[in-house]
PDB file of N, CA and C in Angstrom:
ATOM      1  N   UNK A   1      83.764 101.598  70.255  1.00  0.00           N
ATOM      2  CA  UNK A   1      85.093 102.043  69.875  1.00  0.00           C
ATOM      3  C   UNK A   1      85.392 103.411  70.454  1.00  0.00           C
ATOM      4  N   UNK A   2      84.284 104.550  70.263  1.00  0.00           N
ATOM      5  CA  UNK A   2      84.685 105.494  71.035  1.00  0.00           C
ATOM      6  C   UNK A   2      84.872 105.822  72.350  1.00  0.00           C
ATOM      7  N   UNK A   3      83.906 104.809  73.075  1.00  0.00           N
ATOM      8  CA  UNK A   3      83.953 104.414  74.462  1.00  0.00           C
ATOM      9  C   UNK A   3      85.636 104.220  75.200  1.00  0.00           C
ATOM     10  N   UNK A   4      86.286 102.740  73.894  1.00  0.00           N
ATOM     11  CA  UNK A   4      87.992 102.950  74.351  1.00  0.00           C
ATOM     12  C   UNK A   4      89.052 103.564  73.866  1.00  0.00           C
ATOM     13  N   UNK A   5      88.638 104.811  73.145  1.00  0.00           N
ATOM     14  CA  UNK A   5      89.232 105.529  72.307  1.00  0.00           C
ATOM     15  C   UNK A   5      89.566 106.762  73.750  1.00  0.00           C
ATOM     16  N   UNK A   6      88.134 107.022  74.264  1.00  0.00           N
ATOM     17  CA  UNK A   6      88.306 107.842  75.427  1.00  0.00           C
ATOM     18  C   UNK A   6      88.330 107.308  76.602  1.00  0.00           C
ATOM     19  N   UNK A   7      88.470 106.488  76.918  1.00  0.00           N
ATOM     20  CA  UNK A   7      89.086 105.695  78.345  1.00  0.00           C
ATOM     21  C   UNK A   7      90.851 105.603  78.115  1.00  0.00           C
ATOM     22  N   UNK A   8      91.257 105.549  77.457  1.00  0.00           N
ATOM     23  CA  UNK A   8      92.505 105.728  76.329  1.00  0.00           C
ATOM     24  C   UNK A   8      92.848 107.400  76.941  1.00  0.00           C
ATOM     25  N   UNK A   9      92.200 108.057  76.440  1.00  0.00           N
ATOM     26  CA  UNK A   9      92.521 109.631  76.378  1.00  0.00           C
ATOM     27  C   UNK A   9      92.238 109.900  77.925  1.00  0.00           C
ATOM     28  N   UNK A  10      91.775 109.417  78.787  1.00  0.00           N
ATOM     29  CA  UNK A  10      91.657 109.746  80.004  1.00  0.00           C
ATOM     30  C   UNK A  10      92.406 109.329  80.429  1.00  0.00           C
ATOM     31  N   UNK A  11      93.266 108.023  80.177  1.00  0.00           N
ATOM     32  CA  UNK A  11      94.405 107.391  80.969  1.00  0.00           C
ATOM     33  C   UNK A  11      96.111 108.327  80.450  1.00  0.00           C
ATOM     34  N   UNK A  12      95.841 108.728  79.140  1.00  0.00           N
ATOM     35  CA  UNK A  12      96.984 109.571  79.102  1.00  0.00           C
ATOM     36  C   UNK A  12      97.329 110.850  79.547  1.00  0.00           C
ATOM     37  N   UNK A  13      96.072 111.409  80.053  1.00  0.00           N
ATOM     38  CA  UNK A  13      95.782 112.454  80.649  1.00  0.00           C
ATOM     39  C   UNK A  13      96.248 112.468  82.280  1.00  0.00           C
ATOM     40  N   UNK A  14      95.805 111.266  82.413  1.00  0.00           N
ATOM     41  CA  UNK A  14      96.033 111.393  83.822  1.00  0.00           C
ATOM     42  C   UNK A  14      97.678 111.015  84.562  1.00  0.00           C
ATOM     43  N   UNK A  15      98.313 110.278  83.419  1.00  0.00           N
ATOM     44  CA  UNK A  15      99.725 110.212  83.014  1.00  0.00           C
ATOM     45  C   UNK A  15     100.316 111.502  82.815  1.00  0.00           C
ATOM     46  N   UNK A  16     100.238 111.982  81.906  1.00  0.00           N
ATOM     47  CA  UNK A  16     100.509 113.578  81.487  1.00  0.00           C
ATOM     48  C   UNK A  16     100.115 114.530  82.942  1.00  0.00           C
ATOM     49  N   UNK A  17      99.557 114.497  83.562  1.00  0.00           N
ATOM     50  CA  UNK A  17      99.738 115.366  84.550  1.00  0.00           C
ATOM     51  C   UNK A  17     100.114 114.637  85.784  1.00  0.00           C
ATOM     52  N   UNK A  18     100.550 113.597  86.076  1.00  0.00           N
ATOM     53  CA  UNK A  18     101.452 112.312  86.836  1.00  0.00           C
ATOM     54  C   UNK A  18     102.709 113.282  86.650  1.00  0.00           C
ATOM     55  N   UNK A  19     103.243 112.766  85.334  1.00  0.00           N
ATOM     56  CA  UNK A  19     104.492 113.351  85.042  1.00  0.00           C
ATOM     57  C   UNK A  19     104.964 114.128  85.424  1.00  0.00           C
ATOM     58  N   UNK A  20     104.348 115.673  85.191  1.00  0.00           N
ATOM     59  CA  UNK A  20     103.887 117.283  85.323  1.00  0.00           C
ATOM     60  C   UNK A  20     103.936 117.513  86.148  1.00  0.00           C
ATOM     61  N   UNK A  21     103.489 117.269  87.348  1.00  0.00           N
ATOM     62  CA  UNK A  21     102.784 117.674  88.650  1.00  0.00           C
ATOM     63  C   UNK A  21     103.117 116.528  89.989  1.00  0.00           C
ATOM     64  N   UNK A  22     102.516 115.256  89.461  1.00  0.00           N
ATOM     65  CA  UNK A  22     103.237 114.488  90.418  1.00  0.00           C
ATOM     66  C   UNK A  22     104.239 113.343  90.684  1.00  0.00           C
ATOM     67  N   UNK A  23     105.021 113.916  90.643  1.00  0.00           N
ATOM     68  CA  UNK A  23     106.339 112.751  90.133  1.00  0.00           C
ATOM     69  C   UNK A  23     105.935 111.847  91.529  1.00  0.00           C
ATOM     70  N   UNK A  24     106.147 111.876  92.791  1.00  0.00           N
ATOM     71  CA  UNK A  24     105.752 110.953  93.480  1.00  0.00           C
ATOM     72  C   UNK A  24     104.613 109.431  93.204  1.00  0.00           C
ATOM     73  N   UNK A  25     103.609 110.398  92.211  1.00  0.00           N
ATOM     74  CA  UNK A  25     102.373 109.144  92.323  1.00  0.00           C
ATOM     75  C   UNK A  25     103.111 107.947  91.213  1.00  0.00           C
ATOM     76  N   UNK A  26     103.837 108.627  90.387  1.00  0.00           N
ATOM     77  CA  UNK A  26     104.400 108.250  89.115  1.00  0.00           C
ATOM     78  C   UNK A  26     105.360 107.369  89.684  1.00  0.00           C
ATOM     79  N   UNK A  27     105.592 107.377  90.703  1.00  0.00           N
ATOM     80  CA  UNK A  27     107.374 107.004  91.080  1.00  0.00           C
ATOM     81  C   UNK A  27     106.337 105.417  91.977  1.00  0.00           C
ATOM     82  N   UNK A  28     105.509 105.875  92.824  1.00  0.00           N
ATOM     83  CA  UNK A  28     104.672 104.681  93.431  1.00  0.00           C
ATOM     84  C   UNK A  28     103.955 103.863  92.598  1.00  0.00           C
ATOM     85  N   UNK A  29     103.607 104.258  91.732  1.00  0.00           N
ATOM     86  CA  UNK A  29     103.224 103.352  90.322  1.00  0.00           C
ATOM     87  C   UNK A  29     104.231 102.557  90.107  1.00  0.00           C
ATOM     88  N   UNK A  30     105.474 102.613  89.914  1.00  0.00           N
ATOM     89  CA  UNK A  30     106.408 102.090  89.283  1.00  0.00           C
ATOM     90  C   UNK A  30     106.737 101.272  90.573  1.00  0.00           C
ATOM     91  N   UNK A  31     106.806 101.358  91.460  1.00  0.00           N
ATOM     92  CA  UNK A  31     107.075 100.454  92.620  1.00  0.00           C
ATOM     93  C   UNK A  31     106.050  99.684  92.360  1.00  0.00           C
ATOM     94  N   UNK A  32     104.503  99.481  92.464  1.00  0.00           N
ATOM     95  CA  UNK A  32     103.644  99.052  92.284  1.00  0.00           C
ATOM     96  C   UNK A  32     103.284  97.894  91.079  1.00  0.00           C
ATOM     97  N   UNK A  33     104.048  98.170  90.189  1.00  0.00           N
ATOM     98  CA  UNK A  33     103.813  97.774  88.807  1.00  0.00           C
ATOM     99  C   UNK A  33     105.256  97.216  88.313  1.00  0.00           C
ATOM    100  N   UNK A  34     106.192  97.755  88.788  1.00  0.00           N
ATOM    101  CA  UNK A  34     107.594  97.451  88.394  1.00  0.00           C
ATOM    102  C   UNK A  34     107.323  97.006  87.105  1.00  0.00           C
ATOM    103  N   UNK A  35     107.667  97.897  86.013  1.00  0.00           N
ATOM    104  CA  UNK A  35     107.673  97.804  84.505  1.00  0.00           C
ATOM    105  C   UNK A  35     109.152  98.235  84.545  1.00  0.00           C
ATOM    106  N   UNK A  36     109.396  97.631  83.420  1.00  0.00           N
ATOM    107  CA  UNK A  36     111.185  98.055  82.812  1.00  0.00           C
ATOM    108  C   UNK A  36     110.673  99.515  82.079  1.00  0.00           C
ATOM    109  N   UNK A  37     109.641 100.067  81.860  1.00  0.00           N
ATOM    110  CA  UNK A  37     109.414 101.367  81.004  1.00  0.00           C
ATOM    111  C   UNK A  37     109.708 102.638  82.101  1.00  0.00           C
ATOM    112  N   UNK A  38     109.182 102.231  83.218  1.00  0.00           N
ATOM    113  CA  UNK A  38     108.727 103.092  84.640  1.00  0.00           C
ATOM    114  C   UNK A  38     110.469 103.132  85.243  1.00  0.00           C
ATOM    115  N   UNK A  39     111.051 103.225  84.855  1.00  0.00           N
ATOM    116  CA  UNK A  39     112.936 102.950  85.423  1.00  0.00           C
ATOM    117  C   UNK A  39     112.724 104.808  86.649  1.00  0.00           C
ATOM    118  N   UNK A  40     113.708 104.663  87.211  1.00  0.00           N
ATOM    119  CA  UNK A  40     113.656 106.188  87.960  1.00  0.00           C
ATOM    120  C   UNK A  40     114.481 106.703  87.318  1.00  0.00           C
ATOM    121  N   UNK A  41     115.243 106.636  86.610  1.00  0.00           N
ATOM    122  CA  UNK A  41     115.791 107.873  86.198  1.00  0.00           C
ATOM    123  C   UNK A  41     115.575 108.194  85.123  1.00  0.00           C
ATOM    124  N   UNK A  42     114.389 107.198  84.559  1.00  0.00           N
ATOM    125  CA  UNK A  42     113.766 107.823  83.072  1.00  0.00           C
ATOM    126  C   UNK A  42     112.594 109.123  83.746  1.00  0.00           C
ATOM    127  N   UNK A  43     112.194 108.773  84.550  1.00  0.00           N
ATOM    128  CA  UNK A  43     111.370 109.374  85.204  1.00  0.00           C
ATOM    129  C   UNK A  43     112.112 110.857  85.901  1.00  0.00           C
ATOM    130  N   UNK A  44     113.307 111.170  86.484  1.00  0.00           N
ATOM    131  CA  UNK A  44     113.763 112.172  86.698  1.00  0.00           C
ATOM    132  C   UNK A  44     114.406 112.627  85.499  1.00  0.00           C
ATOM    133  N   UNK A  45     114.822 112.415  84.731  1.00  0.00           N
ATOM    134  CA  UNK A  45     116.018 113.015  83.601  1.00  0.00           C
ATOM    135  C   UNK A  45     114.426 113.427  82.656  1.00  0.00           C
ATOM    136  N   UNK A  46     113.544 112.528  82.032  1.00  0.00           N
ATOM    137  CA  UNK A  46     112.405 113.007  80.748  1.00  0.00           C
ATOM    138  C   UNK A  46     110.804 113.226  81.466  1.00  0.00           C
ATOM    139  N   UNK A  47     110.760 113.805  82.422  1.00  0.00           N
ATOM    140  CA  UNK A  47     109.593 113.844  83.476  1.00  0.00           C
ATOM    141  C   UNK A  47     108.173 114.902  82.283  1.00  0.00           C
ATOM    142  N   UNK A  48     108.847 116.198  81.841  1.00  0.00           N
ATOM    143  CA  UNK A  48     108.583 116.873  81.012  1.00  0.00           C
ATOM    144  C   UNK A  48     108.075 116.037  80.044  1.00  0.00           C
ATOM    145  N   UNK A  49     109.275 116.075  79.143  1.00  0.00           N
ATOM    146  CA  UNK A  49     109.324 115.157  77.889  1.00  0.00           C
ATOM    147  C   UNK A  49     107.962 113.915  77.542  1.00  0.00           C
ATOM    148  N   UNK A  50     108.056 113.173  78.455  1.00  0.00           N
ATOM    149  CA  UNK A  50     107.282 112.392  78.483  1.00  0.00           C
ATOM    150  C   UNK A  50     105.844 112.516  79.033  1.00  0.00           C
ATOM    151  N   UNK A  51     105.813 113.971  79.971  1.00  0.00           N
ATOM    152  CA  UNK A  51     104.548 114.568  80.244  1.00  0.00           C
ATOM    153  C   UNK A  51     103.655 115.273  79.274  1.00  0.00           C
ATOM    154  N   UNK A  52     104.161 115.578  77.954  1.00  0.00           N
ATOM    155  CA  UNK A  52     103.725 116.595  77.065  1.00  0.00           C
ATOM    156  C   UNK A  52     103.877 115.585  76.105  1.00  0.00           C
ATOM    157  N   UNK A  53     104.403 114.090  75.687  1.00  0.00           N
ATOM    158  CA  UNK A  53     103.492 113.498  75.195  1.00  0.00           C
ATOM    159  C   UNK A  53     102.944 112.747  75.197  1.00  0.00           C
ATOM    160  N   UNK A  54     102.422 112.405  76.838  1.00  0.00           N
ATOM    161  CA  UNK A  54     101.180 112.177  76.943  1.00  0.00           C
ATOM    162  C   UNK A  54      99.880 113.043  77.271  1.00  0.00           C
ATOM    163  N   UNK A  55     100.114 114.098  77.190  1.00  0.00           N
ATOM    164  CA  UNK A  55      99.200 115.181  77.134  1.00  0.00           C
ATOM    165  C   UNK A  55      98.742 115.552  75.908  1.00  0.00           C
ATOM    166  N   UNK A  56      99.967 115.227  74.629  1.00  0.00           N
ATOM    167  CA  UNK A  56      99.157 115.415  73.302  1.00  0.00           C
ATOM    168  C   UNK A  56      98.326 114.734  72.898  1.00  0.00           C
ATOM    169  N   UNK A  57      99.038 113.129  73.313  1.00  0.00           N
ATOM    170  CA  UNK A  57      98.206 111.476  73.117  1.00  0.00           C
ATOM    171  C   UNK A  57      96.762 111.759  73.576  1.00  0.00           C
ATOM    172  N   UNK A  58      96.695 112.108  74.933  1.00  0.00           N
ATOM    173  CA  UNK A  58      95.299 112.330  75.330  1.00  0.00           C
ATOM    174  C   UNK A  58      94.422 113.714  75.048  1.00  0.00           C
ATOM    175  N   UNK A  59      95.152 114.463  74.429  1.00  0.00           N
ATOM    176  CA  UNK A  59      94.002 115.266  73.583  1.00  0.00           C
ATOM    177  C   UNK A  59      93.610 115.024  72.241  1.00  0.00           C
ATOM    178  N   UNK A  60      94.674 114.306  71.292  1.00  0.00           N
ATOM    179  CA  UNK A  60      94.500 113.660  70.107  1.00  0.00           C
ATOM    180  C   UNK A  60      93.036 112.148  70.203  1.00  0.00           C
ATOM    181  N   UNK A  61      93.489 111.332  71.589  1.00  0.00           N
ATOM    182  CA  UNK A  61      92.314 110.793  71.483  1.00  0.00           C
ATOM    183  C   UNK A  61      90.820 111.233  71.924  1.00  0.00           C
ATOM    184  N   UNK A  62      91.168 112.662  72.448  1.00  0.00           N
ATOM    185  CA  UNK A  62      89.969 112.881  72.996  1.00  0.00           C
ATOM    186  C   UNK A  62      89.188 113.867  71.444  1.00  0.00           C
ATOM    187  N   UNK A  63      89.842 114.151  71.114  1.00  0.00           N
ATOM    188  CA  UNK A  63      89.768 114.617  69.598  1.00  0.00           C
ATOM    189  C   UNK A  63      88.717 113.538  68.385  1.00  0.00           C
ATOM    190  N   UNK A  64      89.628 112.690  68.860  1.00  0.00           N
ATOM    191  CA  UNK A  64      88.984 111.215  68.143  1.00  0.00           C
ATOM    192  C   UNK A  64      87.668 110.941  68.089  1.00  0.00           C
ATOM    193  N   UNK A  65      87.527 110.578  69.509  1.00  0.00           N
ATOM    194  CA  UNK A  65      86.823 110.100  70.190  1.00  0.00           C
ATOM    195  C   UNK A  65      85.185 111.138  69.837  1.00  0.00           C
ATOM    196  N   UNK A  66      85.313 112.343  69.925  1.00  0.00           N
ATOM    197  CA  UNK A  66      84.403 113.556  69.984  1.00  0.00           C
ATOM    198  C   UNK A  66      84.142 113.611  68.715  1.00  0.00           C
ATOM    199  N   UNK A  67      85.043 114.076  67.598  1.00  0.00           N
ATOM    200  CA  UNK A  67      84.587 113.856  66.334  1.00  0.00           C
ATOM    201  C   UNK A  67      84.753 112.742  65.409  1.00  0.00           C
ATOM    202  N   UNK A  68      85.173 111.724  65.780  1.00  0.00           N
ATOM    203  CA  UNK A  68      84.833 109.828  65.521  1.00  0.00           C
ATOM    204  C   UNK A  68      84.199 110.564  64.481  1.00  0.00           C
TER     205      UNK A  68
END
């Protein structure tokens, strides 16, 4: 359980600074994956927004995960 608690917290992490830092990789994901969640202009208008919470998500599970 803690094993996907922090595979979890590593994937929001790496989302959270997607967001943050590289809107491009974020934007090729979504070409890649074409999800109705991944839209582009959710991605330009809440880039932030949605970067900080997945940056909380993945310190909350890494939180978890450590003191499980």
């Amino acid at each position: 359980m803690k094993l996907i608690i922090l595979i979890l917290a590593v994937v929001f992490l790496i989302f959270a600074f997607g967001y943050l830092y590289k809107q491009e990789l974020i934007i090729k994901l979504h070409a890649f994956l074409n999800l109705f969640v991944f839209n582009d202009s959710y991605i330009l208008h809440y880039r932030r927004r949605v970067g900080i919470i997945c940056l909380l998500i993945s310190l909350f599970l890494f939180f978890l995960a450590l003191n499980g």
